[in-house]
C-alpha atoms as a PDB file:
ATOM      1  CA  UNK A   1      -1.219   3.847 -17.459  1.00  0.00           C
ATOM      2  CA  UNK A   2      -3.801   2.033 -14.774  1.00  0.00           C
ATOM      3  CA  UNK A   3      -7.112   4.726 -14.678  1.00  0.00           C
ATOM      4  CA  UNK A   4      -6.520   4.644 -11.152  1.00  0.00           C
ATOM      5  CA  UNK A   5      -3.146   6.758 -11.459  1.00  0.00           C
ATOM      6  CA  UNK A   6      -3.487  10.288 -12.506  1.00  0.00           C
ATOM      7  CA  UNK A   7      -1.630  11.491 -16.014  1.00  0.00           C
ATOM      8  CA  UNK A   8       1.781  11.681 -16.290  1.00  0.00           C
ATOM      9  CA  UNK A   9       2.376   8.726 -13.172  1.00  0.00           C
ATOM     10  CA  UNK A  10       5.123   6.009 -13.395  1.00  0.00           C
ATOM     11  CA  UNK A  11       4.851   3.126 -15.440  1.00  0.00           C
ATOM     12  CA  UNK A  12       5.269  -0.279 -14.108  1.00  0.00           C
ATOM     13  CA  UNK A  13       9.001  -0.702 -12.857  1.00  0.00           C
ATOM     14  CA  UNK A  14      11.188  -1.904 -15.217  1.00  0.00           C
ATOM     15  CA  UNK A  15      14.207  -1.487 -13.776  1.00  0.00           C
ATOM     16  CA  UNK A  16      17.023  -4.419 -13.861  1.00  0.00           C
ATOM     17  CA  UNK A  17      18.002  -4.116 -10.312  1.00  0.00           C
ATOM     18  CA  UNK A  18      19.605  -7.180  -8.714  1.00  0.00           C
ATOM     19  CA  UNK A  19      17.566  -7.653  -5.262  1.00  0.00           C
ATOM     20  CA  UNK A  20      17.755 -10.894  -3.798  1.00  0.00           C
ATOM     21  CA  UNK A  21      14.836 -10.898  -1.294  1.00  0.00           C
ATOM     22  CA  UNK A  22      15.788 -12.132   2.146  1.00  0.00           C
ATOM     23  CA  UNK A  23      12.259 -13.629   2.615  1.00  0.00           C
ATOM     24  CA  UNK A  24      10.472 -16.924   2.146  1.00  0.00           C
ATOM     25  CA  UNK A  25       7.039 -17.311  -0.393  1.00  0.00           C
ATOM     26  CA  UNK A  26       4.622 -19.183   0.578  1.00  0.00           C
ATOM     27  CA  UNK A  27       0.787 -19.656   0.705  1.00  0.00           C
ATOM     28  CA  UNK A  28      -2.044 -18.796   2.710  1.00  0.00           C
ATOM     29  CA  UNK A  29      -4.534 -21.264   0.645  1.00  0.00           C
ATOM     30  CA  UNK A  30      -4.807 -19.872  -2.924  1.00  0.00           C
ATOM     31  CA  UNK A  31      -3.054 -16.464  -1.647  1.00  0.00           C
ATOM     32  CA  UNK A  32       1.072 -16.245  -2.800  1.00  0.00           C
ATOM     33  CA  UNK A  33       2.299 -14.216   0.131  1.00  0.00           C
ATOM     34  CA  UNK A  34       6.070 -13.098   1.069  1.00  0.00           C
ATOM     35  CA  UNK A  35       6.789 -13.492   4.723  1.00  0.00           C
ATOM     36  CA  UNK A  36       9.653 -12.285   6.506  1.00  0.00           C
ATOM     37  CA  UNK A  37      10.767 -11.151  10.468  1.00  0.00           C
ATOM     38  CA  UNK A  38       9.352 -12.057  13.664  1.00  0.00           C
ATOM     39  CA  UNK A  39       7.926 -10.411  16.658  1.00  0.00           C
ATOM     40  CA  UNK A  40       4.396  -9.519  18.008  1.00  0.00           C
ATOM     41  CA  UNK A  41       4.273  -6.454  16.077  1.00  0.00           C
ATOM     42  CA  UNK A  42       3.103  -7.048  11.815  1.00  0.00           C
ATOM     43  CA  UNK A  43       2.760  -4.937   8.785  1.00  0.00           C
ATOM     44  CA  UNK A  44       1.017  -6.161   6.065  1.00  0.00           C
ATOM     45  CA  UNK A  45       2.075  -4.757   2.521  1.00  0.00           C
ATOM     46  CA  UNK A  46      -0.490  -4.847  -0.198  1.00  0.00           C
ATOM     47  CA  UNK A  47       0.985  -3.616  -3.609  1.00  0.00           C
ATOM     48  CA  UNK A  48      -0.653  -1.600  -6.329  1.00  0.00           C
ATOM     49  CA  UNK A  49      -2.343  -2.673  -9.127  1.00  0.00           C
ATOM     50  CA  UNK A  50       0.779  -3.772 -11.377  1.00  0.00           C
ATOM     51  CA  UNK A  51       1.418  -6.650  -8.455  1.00  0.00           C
ATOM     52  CA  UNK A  52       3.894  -7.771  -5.996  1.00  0.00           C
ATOM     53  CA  UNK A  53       6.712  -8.839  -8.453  1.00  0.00           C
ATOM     54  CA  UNK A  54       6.176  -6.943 -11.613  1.00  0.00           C
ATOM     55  CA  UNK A  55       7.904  -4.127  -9.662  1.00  0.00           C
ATOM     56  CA  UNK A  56      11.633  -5.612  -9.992  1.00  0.00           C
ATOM     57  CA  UNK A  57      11.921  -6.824  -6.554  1.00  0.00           C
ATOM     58  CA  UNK A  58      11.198  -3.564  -4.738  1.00  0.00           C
ATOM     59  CA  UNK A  59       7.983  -3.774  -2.755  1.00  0.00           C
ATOM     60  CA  UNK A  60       9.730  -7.202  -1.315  1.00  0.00           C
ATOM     61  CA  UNK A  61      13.106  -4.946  -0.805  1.00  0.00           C
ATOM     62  CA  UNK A  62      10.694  -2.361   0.793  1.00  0.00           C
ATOM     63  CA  UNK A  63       9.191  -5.585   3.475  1.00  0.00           C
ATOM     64  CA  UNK A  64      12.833  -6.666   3.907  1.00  0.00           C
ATOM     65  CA  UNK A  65      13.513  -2.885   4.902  1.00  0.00           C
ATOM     66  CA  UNK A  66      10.414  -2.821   7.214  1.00  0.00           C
ATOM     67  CA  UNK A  67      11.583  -6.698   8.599  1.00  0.00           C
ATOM     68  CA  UNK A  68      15.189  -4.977   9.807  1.00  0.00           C
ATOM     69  CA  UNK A  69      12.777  -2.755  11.890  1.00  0.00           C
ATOM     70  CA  UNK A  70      11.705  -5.808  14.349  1.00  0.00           C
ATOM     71  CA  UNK A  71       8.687  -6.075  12.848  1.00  0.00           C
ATOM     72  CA  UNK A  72       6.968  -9.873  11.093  1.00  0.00           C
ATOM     73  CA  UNK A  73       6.377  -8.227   7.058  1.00  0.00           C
ATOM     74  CA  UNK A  74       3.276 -10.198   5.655  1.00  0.00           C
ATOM     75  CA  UNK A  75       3.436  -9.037   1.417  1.00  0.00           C
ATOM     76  CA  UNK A  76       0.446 -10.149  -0.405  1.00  0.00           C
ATOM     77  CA  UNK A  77      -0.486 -11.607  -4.107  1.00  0.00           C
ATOM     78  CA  UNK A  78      -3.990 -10.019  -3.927  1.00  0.00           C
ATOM     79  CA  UNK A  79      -4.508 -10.227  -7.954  1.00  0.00           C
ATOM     80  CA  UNK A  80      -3.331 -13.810  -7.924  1.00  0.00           C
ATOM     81  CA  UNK A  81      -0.226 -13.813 -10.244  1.00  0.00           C
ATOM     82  CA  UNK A  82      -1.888 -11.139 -12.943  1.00  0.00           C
ATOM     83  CA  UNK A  83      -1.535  -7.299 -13.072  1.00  0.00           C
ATOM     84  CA  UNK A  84      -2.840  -4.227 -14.856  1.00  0.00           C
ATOM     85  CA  UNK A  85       0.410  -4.429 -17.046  1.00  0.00           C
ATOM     86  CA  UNK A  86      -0.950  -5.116 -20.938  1.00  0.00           C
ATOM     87  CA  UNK A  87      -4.839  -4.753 -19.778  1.00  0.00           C
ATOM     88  CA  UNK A  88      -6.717  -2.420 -22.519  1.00  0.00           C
ATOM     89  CA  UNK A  89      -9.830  -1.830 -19.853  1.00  0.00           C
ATOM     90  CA  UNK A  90      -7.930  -1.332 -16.098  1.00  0.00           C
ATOM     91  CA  UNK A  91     -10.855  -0.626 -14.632  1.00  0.00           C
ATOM     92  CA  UNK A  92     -12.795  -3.391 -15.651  1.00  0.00           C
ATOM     93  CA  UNK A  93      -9.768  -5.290 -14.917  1.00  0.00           C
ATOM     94  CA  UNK A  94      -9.725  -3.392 -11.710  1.00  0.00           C
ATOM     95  CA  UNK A  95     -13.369  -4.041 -10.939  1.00  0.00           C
ATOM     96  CA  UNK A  96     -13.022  -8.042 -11.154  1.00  0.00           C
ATOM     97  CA  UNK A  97     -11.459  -7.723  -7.622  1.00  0.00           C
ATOM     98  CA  UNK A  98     -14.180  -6.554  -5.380  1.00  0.00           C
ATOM     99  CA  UNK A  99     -14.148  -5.625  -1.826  1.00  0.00           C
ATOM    100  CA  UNK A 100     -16.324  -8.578  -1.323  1.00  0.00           C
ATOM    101  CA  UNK A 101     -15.567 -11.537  -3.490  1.00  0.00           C
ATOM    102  CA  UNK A 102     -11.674 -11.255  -3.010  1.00  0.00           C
ATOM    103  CA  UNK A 103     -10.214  -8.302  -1.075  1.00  0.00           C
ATOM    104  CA  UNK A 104     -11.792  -8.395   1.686  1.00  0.00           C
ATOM    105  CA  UNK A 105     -11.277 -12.306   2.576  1.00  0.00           C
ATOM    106  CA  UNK A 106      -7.588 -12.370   1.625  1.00  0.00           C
ATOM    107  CA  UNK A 107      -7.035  -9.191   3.964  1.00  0.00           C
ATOM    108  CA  UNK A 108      -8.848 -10.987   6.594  1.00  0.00           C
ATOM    109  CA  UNK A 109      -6.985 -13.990   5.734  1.00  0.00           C
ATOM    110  CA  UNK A 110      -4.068 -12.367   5.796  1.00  0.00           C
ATOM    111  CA  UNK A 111      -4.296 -10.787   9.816  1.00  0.00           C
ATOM    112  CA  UNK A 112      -5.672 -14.258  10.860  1.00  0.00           C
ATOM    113  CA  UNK A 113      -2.134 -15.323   9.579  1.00  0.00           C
ATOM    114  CA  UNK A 114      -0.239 -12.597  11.628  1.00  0.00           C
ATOM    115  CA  UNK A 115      -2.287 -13.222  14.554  1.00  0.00           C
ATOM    116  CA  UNK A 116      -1.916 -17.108  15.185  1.00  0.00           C
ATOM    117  CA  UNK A 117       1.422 -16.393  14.742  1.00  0.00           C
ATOM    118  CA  UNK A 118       1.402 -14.074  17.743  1.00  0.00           C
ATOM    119  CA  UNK A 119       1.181 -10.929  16.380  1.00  0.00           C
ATOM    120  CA  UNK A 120      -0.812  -8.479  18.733  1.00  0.00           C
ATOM    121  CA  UNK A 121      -0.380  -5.378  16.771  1.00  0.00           C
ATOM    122  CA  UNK A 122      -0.529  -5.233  13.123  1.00  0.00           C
ATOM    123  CA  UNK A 123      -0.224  -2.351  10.869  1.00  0.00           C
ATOM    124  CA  UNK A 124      -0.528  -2.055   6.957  1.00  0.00           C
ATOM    125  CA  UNK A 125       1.644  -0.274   4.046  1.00  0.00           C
ATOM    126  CA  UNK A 126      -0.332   0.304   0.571  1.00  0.00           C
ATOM    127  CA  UNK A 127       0.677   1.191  -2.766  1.00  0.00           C
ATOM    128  CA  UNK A 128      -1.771   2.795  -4.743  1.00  0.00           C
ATOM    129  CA  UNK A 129      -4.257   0.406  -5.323  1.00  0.00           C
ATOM    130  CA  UNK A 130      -2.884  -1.375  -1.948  1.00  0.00           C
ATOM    131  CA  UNK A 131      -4.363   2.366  -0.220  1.00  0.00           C
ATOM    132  CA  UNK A 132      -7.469   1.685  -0.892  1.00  0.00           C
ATOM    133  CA  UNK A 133      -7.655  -1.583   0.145  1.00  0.00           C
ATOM    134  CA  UNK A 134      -6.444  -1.499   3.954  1.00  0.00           C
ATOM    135  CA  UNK A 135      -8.162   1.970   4.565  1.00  0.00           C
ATOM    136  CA  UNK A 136     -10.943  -0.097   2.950  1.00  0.00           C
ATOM    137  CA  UNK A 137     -10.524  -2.942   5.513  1.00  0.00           C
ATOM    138  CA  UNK A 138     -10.177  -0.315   8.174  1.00  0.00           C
ATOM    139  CA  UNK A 139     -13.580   1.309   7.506  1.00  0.00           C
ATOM    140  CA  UNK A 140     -15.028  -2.221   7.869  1.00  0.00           C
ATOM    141  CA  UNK A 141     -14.043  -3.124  11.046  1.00  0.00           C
ATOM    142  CA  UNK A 142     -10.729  -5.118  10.022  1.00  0.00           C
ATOM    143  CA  UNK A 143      -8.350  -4.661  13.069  1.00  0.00           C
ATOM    144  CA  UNK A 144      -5.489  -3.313  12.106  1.00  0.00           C
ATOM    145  CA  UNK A 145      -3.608  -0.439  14.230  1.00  0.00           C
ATOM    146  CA  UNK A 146      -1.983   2.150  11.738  1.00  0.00           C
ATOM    147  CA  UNK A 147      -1.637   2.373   7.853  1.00  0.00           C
ATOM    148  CA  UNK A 148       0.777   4.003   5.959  1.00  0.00           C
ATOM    149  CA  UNK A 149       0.185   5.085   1.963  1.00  0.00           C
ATOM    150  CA  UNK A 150       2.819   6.402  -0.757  1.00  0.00           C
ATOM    151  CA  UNK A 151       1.044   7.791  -3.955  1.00  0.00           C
ATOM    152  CA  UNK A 152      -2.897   6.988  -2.362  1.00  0.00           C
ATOM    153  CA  UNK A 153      -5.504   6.041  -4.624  1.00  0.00           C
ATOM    154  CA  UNK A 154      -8.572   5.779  -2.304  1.00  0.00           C
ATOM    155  CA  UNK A 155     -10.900   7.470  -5.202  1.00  0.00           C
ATOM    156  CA  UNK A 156     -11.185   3.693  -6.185  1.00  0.00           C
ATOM    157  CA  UNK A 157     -13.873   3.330  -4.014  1.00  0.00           C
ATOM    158  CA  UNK A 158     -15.766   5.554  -6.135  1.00  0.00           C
ATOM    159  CA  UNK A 159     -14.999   2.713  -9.052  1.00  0.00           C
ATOM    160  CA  UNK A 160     -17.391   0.844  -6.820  1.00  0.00           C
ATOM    161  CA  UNK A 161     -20.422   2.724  -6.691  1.00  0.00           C
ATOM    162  CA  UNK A 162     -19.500   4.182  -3.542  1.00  0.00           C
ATOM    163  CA  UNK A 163     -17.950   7.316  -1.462  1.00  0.00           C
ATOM    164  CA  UNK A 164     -14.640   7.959  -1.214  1.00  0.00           C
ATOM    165  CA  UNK A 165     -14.927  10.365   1.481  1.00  0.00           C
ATOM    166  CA  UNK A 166     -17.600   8.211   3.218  1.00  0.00           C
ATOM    167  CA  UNK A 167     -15.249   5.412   3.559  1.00  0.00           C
ATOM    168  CA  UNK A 168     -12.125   7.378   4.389  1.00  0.00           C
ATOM    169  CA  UNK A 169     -14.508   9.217   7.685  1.00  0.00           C
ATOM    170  CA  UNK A 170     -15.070   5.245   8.601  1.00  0.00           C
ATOM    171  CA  UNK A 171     -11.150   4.897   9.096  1.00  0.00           C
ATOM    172  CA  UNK A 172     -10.512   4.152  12.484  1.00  0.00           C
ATOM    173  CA  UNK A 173      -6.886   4.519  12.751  1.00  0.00           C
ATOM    174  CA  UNK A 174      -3.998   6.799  12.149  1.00  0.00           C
ATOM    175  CA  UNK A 175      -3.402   6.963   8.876  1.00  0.00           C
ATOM    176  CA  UNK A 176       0.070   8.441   6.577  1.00  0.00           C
ATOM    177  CA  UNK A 177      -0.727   9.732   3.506  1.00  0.00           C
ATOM    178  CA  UNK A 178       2.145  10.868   0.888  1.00  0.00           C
ATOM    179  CA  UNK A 179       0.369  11.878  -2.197  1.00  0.00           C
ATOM    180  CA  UNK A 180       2.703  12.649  -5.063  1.00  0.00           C
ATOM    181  CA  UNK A 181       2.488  16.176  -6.450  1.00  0.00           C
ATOM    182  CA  UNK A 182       0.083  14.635  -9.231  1.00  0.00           C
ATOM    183  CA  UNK A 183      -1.882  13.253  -6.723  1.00  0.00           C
ATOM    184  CA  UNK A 184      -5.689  14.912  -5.970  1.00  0.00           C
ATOM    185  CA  UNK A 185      -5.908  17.307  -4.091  1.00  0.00           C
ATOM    186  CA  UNK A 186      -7.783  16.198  -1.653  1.00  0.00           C
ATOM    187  CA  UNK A 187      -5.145  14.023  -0.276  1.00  0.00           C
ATOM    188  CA  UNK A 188      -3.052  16.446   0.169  1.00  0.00           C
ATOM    189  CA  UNK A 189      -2.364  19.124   3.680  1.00  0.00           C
ATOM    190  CA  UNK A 190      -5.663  21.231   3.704  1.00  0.00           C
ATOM    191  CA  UNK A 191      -7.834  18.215   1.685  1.00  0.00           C
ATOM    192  CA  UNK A 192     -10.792  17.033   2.686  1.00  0.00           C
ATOM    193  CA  UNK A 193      -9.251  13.110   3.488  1.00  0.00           C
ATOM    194  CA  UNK A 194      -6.012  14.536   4.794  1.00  0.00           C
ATOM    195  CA  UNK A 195      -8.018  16.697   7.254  1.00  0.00           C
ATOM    196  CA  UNK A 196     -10.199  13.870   8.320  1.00  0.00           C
ATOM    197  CA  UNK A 197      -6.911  11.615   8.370  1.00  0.00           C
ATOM    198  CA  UNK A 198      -5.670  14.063  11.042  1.00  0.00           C
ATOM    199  CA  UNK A 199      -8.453  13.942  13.216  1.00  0.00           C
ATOM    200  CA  UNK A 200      -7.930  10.440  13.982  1.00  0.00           C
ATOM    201  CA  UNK A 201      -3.946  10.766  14.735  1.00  0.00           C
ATOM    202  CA  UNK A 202      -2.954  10.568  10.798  1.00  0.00           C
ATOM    203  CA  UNK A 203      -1.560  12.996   8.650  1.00  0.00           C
ATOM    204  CA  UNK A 204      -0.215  14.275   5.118  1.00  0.00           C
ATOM    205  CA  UNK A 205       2.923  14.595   3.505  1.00  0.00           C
ATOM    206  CA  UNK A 206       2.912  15.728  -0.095  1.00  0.00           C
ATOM    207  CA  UNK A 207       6.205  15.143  -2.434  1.00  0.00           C
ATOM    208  CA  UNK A 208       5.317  17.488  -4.888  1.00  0.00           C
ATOM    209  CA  UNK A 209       8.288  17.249  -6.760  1.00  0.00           C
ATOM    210  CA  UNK A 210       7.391  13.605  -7.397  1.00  0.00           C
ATOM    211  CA  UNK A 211       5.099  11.414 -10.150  1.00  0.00           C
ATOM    212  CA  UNK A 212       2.504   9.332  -8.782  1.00  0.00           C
ATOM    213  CA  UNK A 213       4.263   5.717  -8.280  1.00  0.00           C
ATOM    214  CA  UNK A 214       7.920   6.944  -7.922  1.00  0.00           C
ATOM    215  CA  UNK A 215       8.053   5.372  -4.625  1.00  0.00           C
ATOM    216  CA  UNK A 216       7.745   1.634  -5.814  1.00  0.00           C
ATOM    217  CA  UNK A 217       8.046   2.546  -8.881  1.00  0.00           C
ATOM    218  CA  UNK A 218      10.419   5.425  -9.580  1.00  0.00           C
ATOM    219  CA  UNK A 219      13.975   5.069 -11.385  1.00  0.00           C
ATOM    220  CA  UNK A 220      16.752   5.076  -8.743  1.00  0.00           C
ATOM    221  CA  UNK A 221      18.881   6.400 -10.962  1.00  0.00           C
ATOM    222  CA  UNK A 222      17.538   9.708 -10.669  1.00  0.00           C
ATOM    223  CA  UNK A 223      18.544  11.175  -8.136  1.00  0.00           C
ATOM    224  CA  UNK A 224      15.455  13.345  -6.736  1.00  0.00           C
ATOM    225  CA  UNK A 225      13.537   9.611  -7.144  1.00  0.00           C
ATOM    226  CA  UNK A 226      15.915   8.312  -5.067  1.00  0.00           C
ATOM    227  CA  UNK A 227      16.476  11.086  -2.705  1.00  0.00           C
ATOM    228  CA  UNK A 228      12.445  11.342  -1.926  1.00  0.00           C
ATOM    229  CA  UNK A 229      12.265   7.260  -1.907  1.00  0.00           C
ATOM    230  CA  UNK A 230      14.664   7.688   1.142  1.00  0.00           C
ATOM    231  CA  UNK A 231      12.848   9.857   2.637  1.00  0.00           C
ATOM    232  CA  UNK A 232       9.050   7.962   2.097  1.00  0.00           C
ATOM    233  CA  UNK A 233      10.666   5.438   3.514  1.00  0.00           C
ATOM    234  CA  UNK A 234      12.228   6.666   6.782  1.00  0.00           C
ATOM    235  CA  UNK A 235       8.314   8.860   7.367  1.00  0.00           C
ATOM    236  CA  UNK A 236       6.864   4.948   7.327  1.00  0.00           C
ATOM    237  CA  UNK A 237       9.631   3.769   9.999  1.00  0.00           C
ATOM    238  CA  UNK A 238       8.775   6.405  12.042  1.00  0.00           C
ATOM    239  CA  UNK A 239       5.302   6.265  11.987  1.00  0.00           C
ATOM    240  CA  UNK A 240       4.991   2.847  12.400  1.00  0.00           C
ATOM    241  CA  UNK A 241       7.487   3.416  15.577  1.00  0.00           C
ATOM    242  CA  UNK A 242       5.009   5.476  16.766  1.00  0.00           C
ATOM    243  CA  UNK A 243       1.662   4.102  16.361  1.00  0.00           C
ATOM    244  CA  UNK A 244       2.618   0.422  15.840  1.00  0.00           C
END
């Protein structure tokens, strides 16, 4: 299991689900991204650590969801074809993609994308890892509007050599938290984050019946995964309805 998911989270998905994504790959330079929709309103999806495709198809199914909303879905490759999946140190692993060198750029490149192709408005969806990085971008000035984030892992910043608090008071937009019930504790209603999340329009939703992951990663076939999957899903359409 990635360090950056507490014990007992969900593995990487291994599930043999037939999705056919409705959206077209391409590149931004180096960066594999997964475009699909139109409009002047974007959200950019940035996966967690196990990557955009080792996840059987669902984050893409999760931008094709988001795309039947109105909204232009930008998914991005931000580990460049490899994943934690296999790697003995994940936080070295982890580490080799710094704010920086890599993150930073490609989210930058990334909204540059959105915006020349008219997109006024652009909000973000992360997965674990993919948490971290756009409250990341956020805190440095990146414009984006609202973020939403199943199963946070934000303490990455601390992987850095820096404050995960600090950087999560330097948000400057609403941000959706949904921490699973493994999740720390501070993420969740009456945490430090969520509380500063709330100041600034945002708020908390814990599924504490769930395993960190389930959302992207969770097996459909149980039925309280797929029940609280359904219901992740419809907090992010209505939060991005309101604060896109």
């Amino acid at each position: 299991m990635a360090a950056c998911c507490p014990p007992g989270s969900w593995p990487a998905c291994q599930s043999s689900d037939d999705y056919t994504p409705k959206g077209t790959p391409s590149k931004l330079g180096d960066l594999s991204v997964y475009e699909i929709g139109s409009g002047d309103k974007a959200v950019l999806v940035l996966p967690d650590v196990f990557g955009w495709q080792s996840n059987a198809g669902r984050l893409m199914g999760i931008a094709d969801t988001l795309a039947e909303q109105g909204y232009r879905v930008l998914l991005s490759d931000p580990f460049y074809g490899d994943t934690a999946a296999g790697k003995e140190d994940i936080m070295g692993w982890i580490t080799s993609f710094p704010w920086e060198k890599n993150v930073g750029k490609d989210i930058e490149t990334c909204v540059k994308h959105l915006q020349d192709a008219g997109c006024k408005s652009i909000g973000a969806v992360g997965f674990c890892w993919g948490v971290w990085a756009f409250c990341k971008a956020s805190s440095e000035g990146i414009p984006l509007k609202c973020g939403v984030g199943p199963h946070p892992s934000t303490r990455l910043e601390g992987a850095f050599g820096r404050d995960e608090q600090a950087m999560m008071d330097k948000v400057e937009m609403p941000v959706l938290l949904m921490p699973a019930g493994n999740d720390p504790e501070n993420l969740k209603e009456g945490g430090a984050i969520a509380a500063s999340m709330a100041k600034k329009g945002g708020a908390s939703i814990t599924f504490p019946d769930m395993q960190h992951g389930w959302s992207c990663r969770g097996d459909l076939k149980v039925p309280e995964v797929k029940r609280d999957v359904e219901l992740a899903m419809k907090h992010m359409v209505d939060f991005f309805a309101k604060n896109l």
